[in-house]
C-alpha atoms as a PDB file:
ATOM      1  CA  UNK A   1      -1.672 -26.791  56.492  1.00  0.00           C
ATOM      2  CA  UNK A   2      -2.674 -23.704  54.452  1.00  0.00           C
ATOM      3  CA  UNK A   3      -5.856 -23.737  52.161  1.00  0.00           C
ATOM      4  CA  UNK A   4      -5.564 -21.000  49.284  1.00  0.00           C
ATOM      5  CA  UNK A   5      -9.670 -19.222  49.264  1.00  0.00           C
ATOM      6  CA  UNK A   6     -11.017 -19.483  46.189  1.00  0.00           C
ATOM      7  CA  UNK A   7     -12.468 -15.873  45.305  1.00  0.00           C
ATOM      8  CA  UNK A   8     -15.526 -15.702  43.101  1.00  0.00           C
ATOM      9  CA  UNK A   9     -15.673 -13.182  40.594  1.00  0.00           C
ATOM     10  CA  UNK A  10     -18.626 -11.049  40.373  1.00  0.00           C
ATOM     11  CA  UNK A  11     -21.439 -11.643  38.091  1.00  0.00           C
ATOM     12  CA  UNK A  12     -20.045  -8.513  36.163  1.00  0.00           C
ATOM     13  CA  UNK A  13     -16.893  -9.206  35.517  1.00  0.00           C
ATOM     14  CA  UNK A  14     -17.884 -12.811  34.607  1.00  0.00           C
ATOM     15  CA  UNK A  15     -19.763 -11.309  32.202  1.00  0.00           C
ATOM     16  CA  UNK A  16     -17.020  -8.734  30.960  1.00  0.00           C
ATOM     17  CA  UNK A  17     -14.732 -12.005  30.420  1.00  0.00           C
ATOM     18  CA  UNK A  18     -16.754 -14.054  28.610  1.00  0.00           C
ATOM     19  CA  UNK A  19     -17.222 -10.930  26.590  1.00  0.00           C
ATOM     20  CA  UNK A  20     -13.775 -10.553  26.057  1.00  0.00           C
ATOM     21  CA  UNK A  21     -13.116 -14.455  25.507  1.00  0.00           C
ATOM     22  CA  UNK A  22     -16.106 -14.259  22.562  1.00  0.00           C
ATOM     23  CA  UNK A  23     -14.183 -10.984  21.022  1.00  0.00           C
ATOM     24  CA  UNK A  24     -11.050 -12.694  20.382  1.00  0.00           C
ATOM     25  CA  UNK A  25     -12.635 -16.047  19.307  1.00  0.00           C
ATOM     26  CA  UNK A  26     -14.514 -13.661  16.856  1.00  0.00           C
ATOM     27  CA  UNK A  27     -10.728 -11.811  15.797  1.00  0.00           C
ATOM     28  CA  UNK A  28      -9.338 -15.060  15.135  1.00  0.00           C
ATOM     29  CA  UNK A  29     -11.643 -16.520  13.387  1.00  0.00           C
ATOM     30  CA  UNK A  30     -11.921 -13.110  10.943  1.00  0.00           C
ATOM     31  CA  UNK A  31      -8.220 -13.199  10.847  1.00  0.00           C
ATOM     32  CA  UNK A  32      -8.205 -16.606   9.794  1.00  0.00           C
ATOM     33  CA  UNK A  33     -10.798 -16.280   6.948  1.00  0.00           C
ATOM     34  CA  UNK A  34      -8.644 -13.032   5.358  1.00  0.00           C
ATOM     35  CA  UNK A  35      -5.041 -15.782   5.684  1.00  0.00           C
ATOM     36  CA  UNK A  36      -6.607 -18.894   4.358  1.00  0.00           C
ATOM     37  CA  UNK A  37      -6.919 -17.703   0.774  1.00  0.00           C
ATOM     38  CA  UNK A  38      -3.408 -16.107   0.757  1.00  0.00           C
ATOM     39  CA  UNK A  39      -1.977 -19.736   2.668  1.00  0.00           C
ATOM     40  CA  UNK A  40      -4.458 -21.314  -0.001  1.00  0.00           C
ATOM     41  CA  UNK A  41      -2.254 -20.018  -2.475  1.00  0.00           C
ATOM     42  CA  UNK A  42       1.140 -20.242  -1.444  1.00  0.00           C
ATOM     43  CA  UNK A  43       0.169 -24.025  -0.962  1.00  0.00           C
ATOM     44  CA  UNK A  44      -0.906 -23.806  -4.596  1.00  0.00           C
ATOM     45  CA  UNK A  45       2.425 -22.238  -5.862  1.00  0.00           C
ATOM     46  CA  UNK A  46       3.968 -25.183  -4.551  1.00  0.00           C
ATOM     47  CA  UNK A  47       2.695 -27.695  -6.935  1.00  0.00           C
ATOM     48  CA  UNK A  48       3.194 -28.931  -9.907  1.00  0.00           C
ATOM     49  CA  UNK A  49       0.908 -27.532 -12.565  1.00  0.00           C
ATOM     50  CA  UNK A  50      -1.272 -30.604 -12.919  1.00  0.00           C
ATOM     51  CA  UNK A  51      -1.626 -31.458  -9.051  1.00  0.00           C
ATOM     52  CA  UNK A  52      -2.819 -27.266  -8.691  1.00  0.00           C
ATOM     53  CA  UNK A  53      -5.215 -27.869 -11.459  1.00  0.00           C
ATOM     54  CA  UNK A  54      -7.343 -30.920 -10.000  1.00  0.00           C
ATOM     55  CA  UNK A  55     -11.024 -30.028  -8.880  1.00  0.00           C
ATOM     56  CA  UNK A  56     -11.104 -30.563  -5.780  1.00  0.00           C
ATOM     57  CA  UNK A  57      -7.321 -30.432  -5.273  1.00  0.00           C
ATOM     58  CA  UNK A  58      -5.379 -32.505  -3.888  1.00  0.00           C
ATOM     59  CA  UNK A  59      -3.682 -31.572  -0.497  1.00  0.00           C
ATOM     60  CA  UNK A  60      -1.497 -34.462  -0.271  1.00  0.00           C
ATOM     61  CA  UNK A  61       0.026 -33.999  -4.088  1.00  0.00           C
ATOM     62  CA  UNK A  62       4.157 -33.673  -3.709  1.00  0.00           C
ATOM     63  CA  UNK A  63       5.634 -29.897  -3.228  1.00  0.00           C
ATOM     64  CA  UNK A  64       7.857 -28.470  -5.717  1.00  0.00           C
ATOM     65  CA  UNK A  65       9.576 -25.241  -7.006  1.00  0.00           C
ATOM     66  CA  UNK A  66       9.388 -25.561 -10.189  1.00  0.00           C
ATOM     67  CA  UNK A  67       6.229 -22.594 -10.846  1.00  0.00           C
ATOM     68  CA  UNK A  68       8.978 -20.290  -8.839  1.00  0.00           C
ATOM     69  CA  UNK A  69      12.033 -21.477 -11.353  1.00  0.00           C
ATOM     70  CA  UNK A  70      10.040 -20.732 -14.164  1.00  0.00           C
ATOM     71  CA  UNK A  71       8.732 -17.547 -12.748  1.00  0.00           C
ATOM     72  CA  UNK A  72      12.802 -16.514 -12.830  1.00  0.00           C
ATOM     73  CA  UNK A  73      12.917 -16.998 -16.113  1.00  0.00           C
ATOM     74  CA  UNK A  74      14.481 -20.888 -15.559  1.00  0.00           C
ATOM     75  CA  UNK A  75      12.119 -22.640 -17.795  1.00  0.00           C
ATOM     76  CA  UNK A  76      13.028 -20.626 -20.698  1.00  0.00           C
ATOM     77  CA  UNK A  77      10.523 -17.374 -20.139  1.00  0.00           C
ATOM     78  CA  UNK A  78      11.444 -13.923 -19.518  1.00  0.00           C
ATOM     79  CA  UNK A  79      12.942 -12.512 -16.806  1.00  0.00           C
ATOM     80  CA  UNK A  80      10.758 -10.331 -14.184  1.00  0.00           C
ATOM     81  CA  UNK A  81      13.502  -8.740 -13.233  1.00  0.00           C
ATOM     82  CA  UNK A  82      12.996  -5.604 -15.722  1.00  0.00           C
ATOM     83  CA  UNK A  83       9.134  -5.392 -14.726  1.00  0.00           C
ATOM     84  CA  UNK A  84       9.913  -5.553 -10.808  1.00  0.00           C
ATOM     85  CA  UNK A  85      12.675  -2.995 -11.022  1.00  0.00           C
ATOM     86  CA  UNK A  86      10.125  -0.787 -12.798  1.00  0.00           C
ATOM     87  CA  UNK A  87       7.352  -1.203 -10.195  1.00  0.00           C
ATOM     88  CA  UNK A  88      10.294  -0.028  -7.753  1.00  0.00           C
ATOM     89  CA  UNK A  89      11.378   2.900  -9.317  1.00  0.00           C
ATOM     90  CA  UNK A  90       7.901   4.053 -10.474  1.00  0.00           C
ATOM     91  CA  UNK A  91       6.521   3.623  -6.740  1.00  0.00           C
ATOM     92  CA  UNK A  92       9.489   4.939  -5.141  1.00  0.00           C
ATOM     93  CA  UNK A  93       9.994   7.799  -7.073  1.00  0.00           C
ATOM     94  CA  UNK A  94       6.563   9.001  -7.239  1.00  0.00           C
ATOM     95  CA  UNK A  95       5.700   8.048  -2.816  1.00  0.00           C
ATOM     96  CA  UNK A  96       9.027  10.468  -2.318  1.00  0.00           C
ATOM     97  CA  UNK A  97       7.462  13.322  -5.340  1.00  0.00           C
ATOM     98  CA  UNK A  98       4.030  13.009  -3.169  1.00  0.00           C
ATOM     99  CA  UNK A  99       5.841  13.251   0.218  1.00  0.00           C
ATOM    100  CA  UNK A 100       7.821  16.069  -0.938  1.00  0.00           C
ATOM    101  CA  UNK A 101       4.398  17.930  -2.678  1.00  0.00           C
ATOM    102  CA  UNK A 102       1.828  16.722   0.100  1.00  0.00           C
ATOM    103  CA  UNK A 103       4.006  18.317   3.287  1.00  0.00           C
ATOM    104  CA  UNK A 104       3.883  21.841   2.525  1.00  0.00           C
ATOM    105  CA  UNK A 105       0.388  21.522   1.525  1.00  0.00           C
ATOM    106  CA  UNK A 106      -0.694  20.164   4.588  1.00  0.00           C
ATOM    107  CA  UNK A 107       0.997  22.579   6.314  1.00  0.00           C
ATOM    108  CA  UNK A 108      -0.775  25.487   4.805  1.00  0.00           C
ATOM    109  CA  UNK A 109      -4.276  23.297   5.322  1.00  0.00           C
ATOM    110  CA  UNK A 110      -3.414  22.802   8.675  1.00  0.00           C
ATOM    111  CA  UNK A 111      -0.970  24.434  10.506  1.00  0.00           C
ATOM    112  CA  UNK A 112      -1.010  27.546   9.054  1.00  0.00           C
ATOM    113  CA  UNK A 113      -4.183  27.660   7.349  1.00  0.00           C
ATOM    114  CA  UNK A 114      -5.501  28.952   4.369  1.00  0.00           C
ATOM    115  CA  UNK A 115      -9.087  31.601   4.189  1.00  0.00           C
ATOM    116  CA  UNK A 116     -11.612  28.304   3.034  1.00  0.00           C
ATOM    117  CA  UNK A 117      -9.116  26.087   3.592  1.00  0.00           C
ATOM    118  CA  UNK A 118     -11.967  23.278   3.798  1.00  0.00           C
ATOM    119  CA  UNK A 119     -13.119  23.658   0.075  1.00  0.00           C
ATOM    120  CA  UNK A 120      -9.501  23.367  -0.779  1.00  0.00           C
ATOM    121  CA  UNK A 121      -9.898  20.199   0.857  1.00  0.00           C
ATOM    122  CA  UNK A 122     -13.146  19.265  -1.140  1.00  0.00           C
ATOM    123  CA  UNK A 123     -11.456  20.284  -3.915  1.00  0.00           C
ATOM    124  CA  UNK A 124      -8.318  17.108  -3.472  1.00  0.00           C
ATOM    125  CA  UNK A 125     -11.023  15.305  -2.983  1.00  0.00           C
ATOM    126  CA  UNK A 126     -13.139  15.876  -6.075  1.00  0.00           C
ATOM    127  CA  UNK A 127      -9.782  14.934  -8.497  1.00  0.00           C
ATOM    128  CA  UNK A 128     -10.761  11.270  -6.847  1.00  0.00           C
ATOM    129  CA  UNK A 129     -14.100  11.596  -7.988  1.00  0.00           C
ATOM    130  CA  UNK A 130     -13.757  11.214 -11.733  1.00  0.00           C
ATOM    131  CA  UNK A 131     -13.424   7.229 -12.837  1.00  0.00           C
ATOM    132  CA  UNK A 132      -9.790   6.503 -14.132  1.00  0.00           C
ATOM    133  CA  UNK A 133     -10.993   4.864 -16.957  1.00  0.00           C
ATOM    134  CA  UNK A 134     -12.643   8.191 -18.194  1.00  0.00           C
ATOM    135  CA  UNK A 135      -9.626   9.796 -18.495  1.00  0.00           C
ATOM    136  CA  UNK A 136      -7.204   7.144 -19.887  1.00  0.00           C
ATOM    137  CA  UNK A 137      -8.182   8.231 -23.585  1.00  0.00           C
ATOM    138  CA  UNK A 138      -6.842  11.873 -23.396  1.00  0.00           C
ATOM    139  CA  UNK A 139      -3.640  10.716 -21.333  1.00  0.00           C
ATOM    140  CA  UNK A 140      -3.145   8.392 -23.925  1.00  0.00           C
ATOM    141  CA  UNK A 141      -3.250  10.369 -26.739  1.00  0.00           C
ATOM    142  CA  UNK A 142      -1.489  13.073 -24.952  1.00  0.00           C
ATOM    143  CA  UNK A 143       1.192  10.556 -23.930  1.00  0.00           C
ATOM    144  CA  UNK A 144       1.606   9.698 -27.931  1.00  0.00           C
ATOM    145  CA  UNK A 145       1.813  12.845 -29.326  1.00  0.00           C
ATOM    146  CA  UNK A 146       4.783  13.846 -27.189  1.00  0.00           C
ATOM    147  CA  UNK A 147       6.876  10.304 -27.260  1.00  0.00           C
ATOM    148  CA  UNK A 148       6.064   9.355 -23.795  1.00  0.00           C
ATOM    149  CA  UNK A 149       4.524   5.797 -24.305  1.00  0.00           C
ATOM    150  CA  UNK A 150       6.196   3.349 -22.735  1.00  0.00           C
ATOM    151  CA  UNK A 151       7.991   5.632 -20.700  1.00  0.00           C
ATOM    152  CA  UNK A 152       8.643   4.559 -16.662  1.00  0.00           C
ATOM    153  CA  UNK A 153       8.438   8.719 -16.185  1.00  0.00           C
ATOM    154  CA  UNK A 154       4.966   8.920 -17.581  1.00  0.00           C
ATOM    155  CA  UNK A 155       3.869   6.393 -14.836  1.00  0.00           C
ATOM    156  CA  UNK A 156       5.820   8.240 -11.882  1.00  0.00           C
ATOM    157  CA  UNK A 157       3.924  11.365 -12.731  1.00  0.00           C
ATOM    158  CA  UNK A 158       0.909   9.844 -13.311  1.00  0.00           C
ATOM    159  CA  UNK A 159       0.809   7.950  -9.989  1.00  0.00           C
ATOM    160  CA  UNK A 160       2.353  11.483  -7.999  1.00  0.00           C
ATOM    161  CA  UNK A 161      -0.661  13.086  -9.005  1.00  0.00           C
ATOM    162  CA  UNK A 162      -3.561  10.080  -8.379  1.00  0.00           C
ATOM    163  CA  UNK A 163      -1.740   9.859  -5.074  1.00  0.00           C
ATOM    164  CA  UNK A 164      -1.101  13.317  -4.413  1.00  0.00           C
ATOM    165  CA  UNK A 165      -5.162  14.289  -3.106  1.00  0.00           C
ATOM    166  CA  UNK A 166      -5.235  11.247  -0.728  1.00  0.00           C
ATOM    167  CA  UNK A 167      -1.683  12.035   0.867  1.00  0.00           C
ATOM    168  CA  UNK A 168      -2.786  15.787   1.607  1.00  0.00           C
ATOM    169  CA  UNK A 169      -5.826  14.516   3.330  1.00  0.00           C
ATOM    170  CA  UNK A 170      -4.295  12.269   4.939  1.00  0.00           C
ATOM    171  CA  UNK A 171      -1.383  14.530   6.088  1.00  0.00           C
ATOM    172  CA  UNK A 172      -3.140  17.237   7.039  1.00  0.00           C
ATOM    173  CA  UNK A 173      -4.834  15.656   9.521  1.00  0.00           C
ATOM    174  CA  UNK A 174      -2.314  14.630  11.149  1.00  0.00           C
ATOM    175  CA  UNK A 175      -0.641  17.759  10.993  1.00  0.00           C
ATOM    176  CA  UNK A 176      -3.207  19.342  12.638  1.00  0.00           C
ATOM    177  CA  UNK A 177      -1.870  17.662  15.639  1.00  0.00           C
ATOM    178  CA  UNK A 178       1.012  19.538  15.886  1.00  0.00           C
ATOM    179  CA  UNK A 179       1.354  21.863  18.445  1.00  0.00           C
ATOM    180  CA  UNK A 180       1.561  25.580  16.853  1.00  0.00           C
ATOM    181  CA  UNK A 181       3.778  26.945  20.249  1.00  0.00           C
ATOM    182  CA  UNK A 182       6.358  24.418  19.165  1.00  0.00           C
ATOM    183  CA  UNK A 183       6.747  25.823  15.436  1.00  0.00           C
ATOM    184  CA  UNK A 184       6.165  29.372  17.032  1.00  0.00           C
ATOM    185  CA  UNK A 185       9.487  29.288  19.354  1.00  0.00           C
ATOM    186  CA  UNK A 186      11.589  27.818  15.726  1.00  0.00           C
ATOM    187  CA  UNK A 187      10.188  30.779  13.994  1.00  0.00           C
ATOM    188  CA  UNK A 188      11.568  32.916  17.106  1.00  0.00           C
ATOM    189  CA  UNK A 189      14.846  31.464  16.765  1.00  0.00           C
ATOM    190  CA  UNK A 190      15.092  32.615  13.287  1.00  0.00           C
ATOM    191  CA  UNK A 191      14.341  28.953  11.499  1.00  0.00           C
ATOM    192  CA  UNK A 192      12.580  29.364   8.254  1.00  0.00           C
ATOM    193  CA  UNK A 193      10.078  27.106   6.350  1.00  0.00           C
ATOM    194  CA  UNK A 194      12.440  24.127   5.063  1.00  0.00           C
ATOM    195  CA  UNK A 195      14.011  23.969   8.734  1.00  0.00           C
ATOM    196  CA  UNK A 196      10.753  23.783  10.436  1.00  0.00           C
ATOM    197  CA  UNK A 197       9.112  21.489   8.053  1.00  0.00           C
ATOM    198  CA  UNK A 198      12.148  19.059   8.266  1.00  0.00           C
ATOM    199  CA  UNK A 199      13.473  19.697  12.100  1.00  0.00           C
ATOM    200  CA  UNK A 200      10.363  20.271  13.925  1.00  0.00           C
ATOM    201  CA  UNK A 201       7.036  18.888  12.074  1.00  0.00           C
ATOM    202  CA  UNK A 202       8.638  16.027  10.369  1.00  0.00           C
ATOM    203  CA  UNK A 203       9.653  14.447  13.342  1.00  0.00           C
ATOM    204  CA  UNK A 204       6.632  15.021  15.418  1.00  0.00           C
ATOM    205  CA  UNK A 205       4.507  14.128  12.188  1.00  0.00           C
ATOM    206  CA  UNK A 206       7.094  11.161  11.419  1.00  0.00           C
ATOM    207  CA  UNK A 207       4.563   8.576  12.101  1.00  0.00           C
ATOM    208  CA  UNK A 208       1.473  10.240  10.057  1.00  0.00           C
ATOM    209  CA  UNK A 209       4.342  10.832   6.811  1.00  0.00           C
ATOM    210  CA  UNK A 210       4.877   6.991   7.323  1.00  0.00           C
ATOM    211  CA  UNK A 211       1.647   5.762   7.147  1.00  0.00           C
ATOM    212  CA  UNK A 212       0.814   8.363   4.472  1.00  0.00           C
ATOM    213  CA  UNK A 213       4.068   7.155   2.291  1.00  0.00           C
ATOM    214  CA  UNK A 214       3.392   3.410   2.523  1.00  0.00           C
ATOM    215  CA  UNK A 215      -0.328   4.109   1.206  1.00  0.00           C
ATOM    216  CA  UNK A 216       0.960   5.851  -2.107  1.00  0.00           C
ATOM    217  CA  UNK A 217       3.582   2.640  -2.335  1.00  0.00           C
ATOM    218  CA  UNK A 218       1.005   0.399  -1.996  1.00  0.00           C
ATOM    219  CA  UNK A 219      -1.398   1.893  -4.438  1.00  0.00           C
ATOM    220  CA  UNK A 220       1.189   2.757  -7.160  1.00  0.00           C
ATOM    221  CA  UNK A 221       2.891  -0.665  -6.521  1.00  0.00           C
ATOM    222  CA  UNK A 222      -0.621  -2.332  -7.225  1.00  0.00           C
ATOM    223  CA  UNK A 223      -1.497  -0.340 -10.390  1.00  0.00           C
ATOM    224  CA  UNK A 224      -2.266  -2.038 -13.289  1.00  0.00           C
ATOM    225  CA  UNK A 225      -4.804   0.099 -15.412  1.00  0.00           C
ATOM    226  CA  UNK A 226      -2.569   2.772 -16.785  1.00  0.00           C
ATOM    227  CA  UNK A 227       0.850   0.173 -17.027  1.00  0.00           C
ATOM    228  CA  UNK A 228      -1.280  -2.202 -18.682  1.00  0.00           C
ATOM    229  CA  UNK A 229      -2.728   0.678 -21.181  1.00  0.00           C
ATOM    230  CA  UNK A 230       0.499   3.398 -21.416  1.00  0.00           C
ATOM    231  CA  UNK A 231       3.021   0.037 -21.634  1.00  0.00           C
ATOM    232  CA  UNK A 232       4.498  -2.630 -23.785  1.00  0.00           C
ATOM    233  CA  UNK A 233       8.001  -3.572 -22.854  1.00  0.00           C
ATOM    234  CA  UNK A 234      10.207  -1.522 -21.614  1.00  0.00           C
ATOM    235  CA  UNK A 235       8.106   0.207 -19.067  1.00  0.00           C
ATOM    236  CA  UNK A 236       6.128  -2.797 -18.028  1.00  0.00           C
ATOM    237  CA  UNK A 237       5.387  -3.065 -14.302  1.00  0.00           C
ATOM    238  CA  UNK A 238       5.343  -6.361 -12.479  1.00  0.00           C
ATOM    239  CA  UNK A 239       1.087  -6.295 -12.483  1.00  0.00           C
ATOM    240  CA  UNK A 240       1.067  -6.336 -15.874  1.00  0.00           C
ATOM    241  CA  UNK A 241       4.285  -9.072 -15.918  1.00  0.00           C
ATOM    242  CA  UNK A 242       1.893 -11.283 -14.174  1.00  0.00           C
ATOM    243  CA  UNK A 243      -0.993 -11.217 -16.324  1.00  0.00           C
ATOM    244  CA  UNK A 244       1.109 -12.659 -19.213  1.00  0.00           C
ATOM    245  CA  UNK A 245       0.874 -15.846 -16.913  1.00  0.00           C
ATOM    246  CA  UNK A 246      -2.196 -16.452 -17.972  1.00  0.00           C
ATOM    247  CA  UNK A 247      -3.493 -17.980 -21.307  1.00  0.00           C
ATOM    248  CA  UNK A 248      -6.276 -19.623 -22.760  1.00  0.00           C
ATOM    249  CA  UNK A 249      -4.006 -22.245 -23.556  1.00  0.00           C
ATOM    250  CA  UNK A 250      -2.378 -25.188 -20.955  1.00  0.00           C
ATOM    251  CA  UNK A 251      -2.281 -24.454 -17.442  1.00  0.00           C
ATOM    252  CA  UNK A 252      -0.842 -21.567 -15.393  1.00  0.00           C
ATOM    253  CA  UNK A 253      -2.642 -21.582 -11.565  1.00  0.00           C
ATOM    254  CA  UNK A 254       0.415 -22.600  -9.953  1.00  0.00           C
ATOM    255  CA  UNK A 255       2.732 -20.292 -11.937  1.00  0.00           C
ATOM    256  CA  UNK A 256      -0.053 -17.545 -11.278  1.00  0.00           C
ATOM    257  CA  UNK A 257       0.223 -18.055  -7.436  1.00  0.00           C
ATOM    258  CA  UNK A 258       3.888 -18.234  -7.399  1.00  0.00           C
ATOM    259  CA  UNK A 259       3.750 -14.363  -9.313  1.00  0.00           C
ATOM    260  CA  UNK A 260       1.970 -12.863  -7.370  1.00  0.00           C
ATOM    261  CA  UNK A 261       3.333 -14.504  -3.852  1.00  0.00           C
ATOM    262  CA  UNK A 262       6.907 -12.865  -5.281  1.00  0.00           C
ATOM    263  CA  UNK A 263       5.017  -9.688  -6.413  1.00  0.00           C
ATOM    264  CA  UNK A 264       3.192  -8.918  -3.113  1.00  0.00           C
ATOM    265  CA  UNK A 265       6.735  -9.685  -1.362  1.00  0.00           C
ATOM    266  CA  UNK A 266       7.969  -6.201  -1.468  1.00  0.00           C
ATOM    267  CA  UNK A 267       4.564  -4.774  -0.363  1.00  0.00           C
ATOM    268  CA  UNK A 268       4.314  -7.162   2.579  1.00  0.00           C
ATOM    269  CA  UNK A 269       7.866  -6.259   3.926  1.00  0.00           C
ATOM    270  CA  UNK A 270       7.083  -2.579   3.529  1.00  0.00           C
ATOM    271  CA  UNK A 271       4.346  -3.120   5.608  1.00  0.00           C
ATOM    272  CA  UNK A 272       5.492  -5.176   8.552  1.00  0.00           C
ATOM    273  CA  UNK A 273       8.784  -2.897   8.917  1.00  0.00           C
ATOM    274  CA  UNK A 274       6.649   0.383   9.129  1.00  0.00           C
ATOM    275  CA  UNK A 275       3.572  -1.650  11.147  1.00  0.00           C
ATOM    276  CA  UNK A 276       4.298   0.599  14.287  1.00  0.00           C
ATOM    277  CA  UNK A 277       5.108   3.515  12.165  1.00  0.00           C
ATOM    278  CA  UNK A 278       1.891   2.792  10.273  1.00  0.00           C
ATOM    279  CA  UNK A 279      -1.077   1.774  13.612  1.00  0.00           C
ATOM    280  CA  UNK A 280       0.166   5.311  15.014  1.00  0.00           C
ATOM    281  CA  UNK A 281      -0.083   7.128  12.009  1.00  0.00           C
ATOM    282  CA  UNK A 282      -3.423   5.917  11.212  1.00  0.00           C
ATOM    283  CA  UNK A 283      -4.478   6.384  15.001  1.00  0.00           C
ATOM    284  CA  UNK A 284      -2.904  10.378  15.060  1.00  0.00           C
ATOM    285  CA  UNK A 285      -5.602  13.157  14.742  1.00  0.00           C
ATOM    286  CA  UNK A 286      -8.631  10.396  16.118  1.00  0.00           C
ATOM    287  CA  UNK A 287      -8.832  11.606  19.631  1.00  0.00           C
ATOM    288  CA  UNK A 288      -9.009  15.235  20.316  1.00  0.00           C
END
């Protein structure tokens, strides 16, 4: 017969594992306090508007679709398809505008830097510095006197230039990371600025741009003050949609949760199809 030796571990490593056990206890349990309100409220969308309006409410009340037919416009309302087709182009238009404004930037920041290159910096970052609301007056007036109320192209250029500081700081750090030898031999073989910038840093830089272009999406997608303000109808983005939910009048909590589980959709599959793209972007430019 063979007897398998049970090896003790030191008092060290007992130590370092019961450290590491308590870590991820502590992860989950974090992780599970930032999902329970969003599970909260998909379980919410899925009532009726009576059972999601009970105090405490009732987890045992029957499931139904019906807050996500009327959200489609199949109880009678209007259709969100206008206001999420705006928040698309709007976002898209202006993330591609800020990729396509923030690269050569950063490559003069960075790269190929300019004399007090790090006040230009402080100077991106002072546009951030001013409150929105401070300046919504003048835009809107401005926006009136030339006919560009409710306009979708007064919110694409509005959101390329809020956007535009953050991507150059963000893109110039992680341009910084690219090796100068490489862009040095392209210049030798006779390449010239749009070559280099497209064949040789974009690809090296391809998970920084990533990271950098879901951000803008994300923060123009989410934008409410200026829709709601510079909007009525035609332009109106899907954040200001879902606020017409909401009345002082019957009750709306379920058709509220179902809104904005359908509005955060196109955020949240932006996000998990560029999650590698987006940990290594955000992770470029840490360690030197």
């Amino acid at each position: 017969m063979t007897s398998t030796a049970v090896v003790a571990l030191p008092p060290a490593a007992r130590r370092a594992r019961r450290k590491g056990a308590a870590l991820g206890l502590l992860a989950w349990l974090v992780g599970i306090v930032f999902v329970l309100p969003v599970l909260w409220m998909v379980l919410t969308s899925l009532h009726s508007e009576t059972d999601a309006a009970t105090n405490p409410p009732s987890l045992a009340a029957s499931l139904t679709l019906d807050a996500y037919r009327n959200f489609f416009g199949a109880g009678g309302g209007a259709s969100p398809w206008p206001a999420l087709i705006n928040s698309a182009t709007a976002s898209i238009v202006s993330t591609l505008l800020v990729l396509v404004l923030a690269t050569p930037a950063a490559y003069a920041l960075s790269i190929r830097p300019v004399k007090k290159w790090t006040d230009v910096l402080f100077f991106f970052l002072s546009t951030k510095m001013l409150p929105v609301v401070a300046g919504l007056l003048p835009i809107y007036l401005f926006a009136k006197n030339i006919g560009m109320l409710d306009n979708i192209w007064l919110l694409v250029i509005l959101y390329t230039s809020m956007n535009l500081p953050i991507a150059v700081w963000m893109m110039q750090s992680f341009l910084s990371d690219v090796p100068v030898s490489i862009i040095e031999a392209a210049q030798i073989d006779g390449a010239r600025l749009p070559t280099i910038l497209a064949r040789v840093v974009g690809p090296i830089a391809g998970p920084g741009i990533a990271a950098t272009a879901l951000i803008c999406f994300i923060f123009s997608w989410n934008e409410m003050l200026f829709a709601r303000v510079l909007t009525s109808v035609v332009a109106q983005t899907a954040p200001v949609f879902l606020t017409g939910f909401i009345t002082s009048q019957g009750l709306f909590l379920a058709q509220v949760c179902a809104a904005s589980i359908v509005i955060s959709l196109p955020v949240l599959a932006a996000g998990f199809a560029a999650q590698d793209k987006l940990v290594q972007g955000l992770s470029l430019g840490a360690v030197k």
